[in-house]
Protein backbone atom coordinates (compact mmCIF):
# COMPACT_ATOMS: atom_id res chain seq x y z
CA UNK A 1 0.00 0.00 0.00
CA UNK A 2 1.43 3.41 -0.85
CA UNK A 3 -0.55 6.72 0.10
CA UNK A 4 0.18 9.71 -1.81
CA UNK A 5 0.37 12.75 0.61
CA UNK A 6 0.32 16.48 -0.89
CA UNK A 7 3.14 17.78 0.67
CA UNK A 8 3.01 21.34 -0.01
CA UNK A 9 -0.86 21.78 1.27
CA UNK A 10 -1.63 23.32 4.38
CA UNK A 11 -0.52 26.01 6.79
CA UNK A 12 2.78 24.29 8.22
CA UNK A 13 3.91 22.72 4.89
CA UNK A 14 5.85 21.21 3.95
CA UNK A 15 7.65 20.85 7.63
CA UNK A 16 4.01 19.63 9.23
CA UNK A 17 3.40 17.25 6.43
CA UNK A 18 7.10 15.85 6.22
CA UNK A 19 6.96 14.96 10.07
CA UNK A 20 3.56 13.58 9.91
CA UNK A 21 4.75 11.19 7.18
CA UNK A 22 7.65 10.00 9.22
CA UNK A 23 5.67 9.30 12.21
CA UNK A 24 3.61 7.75 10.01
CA UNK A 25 5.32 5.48 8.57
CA UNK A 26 7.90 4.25 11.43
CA UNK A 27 4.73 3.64 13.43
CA UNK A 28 2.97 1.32 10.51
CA UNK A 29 5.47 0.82 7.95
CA UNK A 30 3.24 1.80 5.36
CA UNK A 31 4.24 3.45 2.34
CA UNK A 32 4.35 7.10 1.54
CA UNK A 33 4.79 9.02 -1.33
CA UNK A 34 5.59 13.11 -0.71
CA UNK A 35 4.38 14.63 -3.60
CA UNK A 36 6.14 18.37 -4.00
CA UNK A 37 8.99 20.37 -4.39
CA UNK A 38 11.79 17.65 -4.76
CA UNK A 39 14.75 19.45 -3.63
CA UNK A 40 13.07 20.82 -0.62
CA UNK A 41 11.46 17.64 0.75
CA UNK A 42 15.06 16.04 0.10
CA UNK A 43 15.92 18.71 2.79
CA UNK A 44 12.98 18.07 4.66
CA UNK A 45 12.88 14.56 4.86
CA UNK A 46 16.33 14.48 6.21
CA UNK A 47 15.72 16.60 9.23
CA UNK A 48 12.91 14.39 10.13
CA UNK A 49 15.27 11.52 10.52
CA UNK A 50 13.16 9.71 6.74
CA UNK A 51 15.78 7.90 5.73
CA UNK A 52 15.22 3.82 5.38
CA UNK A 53 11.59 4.44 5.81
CA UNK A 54 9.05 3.96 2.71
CA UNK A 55 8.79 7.28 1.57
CA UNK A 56 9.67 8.07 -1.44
CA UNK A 57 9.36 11.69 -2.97
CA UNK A 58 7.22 12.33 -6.71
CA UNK A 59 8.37 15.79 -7.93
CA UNK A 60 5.43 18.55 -8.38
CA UNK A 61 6.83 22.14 -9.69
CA UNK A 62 3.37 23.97 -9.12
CA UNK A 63 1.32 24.36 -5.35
CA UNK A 64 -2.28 25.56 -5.07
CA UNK A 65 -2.70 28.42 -2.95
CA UNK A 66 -5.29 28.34 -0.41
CA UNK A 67 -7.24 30.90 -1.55
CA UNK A 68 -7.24 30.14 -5.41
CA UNK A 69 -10.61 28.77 -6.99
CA UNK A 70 -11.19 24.73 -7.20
CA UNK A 71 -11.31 24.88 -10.92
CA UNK A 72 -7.87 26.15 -11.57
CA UNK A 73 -6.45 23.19 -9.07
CA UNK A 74 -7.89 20.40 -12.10
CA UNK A 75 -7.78 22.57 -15.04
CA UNK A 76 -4.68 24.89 -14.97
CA UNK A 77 -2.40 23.26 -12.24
CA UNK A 78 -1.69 20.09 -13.39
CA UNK A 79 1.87 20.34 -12.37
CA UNK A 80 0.61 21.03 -8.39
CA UNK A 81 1.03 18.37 -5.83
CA UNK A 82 -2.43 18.81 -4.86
CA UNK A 83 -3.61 17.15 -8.91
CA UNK A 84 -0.39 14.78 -9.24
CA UNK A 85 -0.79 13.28 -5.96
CA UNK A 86 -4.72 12.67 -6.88
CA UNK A 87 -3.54 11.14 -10.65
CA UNK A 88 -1.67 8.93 -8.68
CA UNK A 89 -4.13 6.82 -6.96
CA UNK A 90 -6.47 7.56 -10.26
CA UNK A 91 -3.13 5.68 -12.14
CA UNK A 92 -2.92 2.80 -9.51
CA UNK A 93 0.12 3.59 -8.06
CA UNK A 94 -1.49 4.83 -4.53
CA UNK A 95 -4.09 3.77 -2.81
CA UNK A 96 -5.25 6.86 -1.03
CA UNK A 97 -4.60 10.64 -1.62
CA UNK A 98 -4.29 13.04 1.38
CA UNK A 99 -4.26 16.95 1.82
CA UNK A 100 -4.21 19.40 4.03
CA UNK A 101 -4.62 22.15 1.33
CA UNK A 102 -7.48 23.75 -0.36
CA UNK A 103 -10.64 22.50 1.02
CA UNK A 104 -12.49 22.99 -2.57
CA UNK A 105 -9.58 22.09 -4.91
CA UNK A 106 -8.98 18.86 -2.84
CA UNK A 107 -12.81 18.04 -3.43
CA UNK A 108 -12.24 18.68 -7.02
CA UNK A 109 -8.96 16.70 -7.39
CA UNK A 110 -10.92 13.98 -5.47
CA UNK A 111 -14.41 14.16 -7.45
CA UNK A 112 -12.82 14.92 -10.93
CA UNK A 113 -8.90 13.18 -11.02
CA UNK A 114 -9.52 10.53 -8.66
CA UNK A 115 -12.76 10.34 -10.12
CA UNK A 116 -16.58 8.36 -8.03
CA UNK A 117 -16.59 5.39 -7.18
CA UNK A 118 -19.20 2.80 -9.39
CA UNK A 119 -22.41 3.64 -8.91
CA UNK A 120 -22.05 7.23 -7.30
CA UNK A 121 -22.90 10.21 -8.42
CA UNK A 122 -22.07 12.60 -5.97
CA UNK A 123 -19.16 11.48 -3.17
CA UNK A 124 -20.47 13.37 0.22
CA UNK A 125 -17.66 14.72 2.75
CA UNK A 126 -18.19 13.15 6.24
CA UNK A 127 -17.18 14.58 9.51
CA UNK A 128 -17.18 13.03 12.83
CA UNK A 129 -18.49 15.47 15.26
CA UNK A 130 -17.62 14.57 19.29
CA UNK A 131 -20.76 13.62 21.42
CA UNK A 132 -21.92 13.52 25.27
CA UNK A 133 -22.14 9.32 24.74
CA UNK A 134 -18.30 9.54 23.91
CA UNK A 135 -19.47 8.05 20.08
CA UNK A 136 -18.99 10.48 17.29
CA UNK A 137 -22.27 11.18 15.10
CA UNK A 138 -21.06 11.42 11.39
CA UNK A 139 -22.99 14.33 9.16
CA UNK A 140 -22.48 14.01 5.76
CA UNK A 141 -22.90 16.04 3.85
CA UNK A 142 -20.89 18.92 5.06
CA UNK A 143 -19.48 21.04 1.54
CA UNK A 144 -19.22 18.86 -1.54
CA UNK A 145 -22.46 19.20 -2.50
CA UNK A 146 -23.88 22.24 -2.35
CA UNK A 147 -27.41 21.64 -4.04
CA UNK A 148 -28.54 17.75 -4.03
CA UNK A 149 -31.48 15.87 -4.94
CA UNK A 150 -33.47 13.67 -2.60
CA UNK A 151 -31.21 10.33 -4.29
CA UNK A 152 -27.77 11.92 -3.34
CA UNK A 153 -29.09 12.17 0.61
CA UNK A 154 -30.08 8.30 0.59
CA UNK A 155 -27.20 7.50 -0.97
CA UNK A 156 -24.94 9.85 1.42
CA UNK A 157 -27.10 7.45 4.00
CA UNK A 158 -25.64 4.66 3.00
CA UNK A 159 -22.10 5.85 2.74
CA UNK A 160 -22.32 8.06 6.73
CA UNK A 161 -23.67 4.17 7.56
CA UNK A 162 -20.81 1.75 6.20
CA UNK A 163 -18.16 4.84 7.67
CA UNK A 164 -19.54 4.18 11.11
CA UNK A 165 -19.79 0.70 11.02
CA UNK A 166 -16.40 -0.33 9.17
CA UNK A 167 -14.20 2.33 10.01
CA UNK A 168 -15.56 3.79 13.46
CA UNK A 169 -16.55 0.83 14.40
CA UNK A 170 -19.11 2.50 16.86
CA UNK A 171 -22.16 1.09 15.76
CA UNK A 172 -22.81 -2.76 14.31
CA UNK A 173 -26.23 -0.73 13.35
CA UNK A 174 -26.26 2.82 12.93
CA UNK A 175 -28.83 5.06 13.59
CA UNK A 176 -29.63 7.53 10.37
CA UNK A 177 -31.04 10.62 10.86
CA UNK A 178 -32.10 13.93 8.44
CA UNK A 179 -31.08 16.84 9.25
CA UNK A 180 -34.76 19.16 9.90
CA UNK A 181 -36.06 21.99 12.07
CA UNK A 182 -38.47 19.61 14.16
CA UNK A 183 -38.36 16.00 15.41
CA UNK A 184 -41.92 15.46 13.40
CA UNK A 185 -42.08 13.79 9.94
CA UNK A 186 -43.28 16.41 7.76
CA UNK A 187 -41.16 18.73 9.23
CA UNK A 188 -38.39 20.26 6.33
CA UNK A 189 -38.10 21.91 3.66
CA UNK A 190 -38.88 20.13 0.10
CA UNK A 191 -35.71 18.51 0.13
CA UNK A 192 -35.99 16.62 3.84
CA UNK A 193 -39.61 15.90 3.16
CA UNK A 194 -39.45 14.18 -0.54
CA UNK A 195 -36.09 12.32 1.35
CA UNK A 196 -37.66 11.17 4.56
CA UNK A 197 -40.12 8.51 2.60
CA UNK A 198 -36.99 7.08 0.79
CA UNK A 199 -35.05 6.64 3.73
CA UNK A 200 -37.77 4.69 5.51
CA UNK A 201 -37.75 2.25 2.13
CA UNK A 202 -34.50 0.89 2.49
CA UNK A 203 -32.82 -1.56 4.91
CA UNK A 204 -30.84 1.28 7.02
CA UNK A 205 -32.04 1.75 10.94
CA UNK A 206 -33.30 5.17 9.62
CA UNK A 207 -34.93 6.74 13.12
CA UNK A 208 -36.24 9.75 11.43
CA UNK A 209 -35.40 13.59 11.31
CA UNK A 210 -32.55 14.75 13.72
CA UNK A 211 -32.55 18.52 14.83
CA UNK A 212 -28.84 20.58 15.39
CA UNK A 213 -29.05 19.89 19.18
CA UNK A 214 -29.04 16.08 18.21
CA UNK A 215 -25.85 16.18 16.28
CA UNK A 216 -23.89 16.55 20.06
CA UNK A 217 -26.49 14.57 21.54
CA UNK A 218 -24.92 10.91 20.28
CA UNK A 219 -28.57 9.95 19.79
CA UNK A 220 -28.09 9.26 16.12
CA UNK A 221 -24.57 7.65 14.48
CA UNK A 222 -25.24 9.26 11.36
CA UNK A 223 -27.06 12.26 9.92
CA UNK A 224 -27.88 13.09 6.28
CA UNK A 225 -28.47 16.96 5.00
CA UNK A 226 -27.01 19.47 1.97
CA UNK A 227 -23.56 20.06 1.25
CA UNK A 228 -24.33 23.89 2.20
CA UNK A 229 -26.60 23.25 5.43
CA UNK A 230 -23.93 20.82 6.65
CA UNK A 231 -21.15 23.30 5.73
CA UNK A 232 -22.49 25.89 7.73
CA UNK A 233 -23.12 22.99 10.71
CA UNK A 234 -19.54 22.62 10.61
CA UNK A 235 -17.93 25.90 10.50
CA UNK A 236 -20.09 27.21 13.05
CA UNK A 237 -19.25 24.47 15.23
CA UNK A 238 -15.54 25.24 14.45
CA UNK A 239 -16.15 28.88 15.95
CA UNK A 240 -18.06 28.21 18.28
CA UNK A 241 -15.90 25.66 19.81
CA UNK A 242 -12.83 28.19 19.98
CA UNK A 243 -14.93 31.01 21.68
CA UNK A 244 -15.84 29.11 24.18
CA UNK A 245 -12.56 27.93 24.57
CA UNK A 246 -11.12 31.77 24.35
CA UNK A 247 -14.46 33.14 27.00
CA UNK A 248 -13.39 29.96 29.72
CA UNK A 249 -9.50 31.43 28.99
CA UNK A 250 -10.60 35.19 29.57
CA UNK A 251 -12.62 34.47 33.05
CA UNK A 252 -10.33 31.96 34.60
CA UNK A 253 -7.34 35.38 34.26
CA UNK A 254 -10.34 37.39 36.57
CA UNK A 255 -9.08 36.00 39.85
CA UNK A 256 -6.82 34.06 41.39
CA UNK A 257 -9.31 31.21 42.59
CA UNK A 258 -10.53 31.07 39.45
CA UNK A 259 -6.84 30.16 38.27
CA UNK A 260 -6.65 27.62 41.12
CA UNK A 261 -10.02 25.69 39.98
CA UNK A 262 -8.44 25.51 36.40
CA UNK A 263 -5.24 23.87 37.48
CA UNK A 264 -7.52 21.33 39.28
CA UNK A 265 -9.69 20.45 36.12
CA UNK A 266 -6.38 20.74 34.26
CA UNK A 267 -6.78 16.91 33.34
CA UNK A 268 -10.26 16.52 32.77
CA UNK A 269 -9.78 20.01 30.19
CA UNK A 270 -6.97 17.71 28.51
CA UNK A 271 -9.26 15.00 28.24
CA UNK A 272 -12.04 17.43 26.93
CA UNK A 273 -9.78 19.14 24.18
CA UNK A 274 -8.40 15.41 22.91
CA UNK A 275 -11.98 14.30 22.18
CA UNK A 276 -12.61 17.94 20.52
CA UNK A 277 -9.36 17.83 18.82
CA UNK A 278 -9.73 17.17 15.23
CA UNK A 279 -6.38 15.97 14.97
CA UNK A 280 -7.63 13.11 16.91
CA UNK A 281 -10.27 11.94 13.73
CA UNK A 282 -7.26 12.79 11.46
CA UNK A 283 -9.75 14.36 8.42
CA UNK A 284 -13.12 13.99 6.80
CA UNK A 285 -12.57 11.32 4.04
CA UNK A 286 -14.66 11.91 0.63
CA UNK A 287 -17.09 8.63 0.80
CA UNK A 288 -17.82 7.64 -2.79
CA UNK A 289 -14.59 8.59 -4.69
CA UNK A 290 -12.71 5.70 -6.52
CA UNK A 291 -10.09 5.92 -4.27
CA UNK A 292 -9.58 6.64 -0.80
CA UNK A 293 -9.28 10.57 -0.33
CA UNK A 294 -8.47 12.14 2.88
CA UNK A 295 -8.84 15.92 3.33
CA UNK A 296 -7.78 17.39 6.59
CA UNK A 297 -7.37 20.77 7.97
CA UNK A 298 -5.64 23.36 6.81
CA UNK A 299 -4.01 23.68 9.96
CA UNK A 300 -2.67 20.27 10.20
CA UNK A 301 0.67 19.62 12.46
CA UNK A 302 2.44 16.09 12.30
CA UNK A 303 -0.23 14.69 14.64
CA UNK A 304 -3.13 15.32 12.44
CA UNK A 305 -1.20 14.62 9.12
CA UNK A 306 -0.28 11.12 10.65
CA UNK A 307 -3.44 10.54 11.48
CA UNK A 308 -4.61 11.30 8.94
CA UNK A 309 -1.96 8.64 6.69
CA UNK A 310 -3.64 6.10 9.38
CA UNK A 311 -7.53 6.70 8.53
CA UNK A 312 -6.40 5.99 4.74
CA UNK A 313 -4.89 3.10 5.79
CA UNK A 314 -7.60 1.51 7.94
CA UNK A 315 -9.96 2.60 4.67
CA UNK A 316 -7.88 0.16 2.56
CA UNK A 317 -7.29 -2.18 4.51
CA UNK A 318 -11.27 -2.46 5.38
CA UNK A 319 -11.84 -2.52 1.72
CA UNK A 320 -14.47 0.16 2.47
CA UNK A 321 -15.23 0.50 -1.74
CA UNK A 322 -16.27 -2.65 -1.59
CA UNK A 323 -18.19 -2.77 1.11
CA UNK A 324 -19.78 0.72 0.33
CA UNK A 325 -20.88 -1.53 -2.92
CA UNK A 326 -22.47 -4.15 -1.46
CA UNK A 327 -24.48 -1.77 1.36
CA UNK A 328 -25.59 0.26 -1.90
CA UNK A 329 -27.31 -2.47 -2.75
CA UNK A 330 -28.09 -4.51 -0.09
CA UNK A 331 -29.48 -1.35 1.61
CA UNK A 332 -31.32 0.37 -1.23
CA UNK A 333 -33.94 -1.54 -2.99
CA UNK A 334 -33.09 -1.15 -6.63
CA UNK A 335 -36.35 0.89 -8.07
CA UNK A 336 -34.61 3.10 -6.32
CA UNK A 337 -31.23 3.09 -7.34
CA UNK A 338 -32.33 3.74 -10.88
């Protein structure tokens, strides 16, 4: 197995993606290629002590900046390390493609290099989101897909459902929810309601619609919605998660008990931020592509970016394609798959 890493993505790169590989690899023995800048991941790679592991380096010229548009990443930049790194798991020669770069050119390296897997149409991002029951709920999805039909929902059901129960391994049977404003069926807008009765048709424990407050609840394993609802989900949650983190900072400098309680809940805080810490999850994989595509944050250190490596890995070696396959239609009665 070789996973081909976009070394030049992200805030800290190439340093952040370098180390991440090493740790990576030592820890697995799994193999890595560094796609980028040759001559500076030579440099790179030496520092971080590389040498004897499998990692070998595939020379891009061009990087994608952060803030340039997905459709220059597949159609102008096909010397970045962002597209060569997704042409080689589309060529065979990798397994998996991971990125800490561009959010929307990774999703377009991933939907249009890499290319869907058989019988998708639209590949859904996923992204575990931390719960009070200490089991992540998965919404998907949360930015690929900004306007779907009621089929790409069931089908992102089906794909949030074999995520849970072959790679989280959280649930043998997931619960699937939709994403609505109220708990009743009927609740929604067209797109929730005309998705609800197809949901109930196939073989997934679908429980019915989940509000926002459910998605920290842990009362459902997996909920459905839009590619721009669950985008919004997510980056709110994001900010959110920070302010509160910045507000608890600001009032425990106000006195010095205040400063004595924190150092008491010091551990149980550490314990907090590691199940909040996205680093932990490693990145929201694109279920549905042909090949296993990883797409982390942008702010990746050698933590995330090896954890990242590792969540490819466990999706090959869980042949979670194939298994995706056989849900799609073992779970969705075929009138409907048409």
């Amino acid at each position: 197995m070789y996973i081909a890493l976009d070394a030049m993505g992200g805030d800290y790169a190439p340093q952040s993606n370098v180390k991440g590989a090493v740790l990576f690899a030592k820890e697995y023995n799994i193999g890595v290629y560094l796609v980028g800048n040759k001559e500076i991941l030579e440099e790179e790679l030496e520092k971080a002590g590389g040498k004897g592991l499998p990692i070998e380096i595939v020379h891009a010229e061009e990087v994608i900046g952060m803030d340039e548009p997905p459709s220059v990443a597949v159609r102008k930049k096909r010397k970045s390390s962002m597209y060569i790194a997704g042409k080689l798991v589309r060529e065979g020669k990798a397994q998996a493609f991971v990125s800490a770069g561009n959010t929307g050119a990774a999703m377009a390296i991933s939907k249009f290099v890499v290319g869907a897997a058989e019988g998708i149409e639209r590949p859904g991002i996923a992204v575990a989101f931390p719960t009070k029951k200490g089991k992540p709920t998965v919404l998907i999805d949360v930015g690929a897909n900004v306007d779907c039909r009621p089929k790409h929902l069931l089908y992102f059901a089906v794909m949030g459902h074999t995520y849970v129960k072959e790679i989280l391994k959280s649930s043998e049977s997931p619960k699937v929810g939709i994403l609505s404003i109220g708990e009743e069926e009927g609740k929604g807008n067209d797109l929730v309601k005309d998705t609800y009765p197809l949901l109930k048709m196939t073989g997934l424990n679908f429980v019915g619609n989940a509000e926002g407050r459910d998605i920290f609840t842990g009362d459902f394993d997996v909920i459905v919605c839009d590619g721009f609802v669950g985008n919004v989900v997510l980056k709110t949650s994001e900010s959110l998660g920070t302010i509160i983190v910045e507000m608890i900072k600001q009032e425990v400098e106000k006195s010095i008990i205040s400063k004595i309680g924190a150092a008491l809940m010091l551990p149980a805080l550490k314990r907090f931020k590691k199940k909040a810490d996205f680093a932990e999850y490693g990145g929201a994989p694109l279920l549905g592509a042909k090949g296993t595509c990883i797409i982390t944050h942008g702010r990746a250190d050698a933590k995330a970016i090896k954890n990242a490596l590792k969540v490819a890995s466990q999706f090959e070696e869980t042949h979670f394609n194939d298994k995706l396959k056989e849900n799609l239609t073992n779970l969705i009665p075929e009138e409907l798959r048409e």
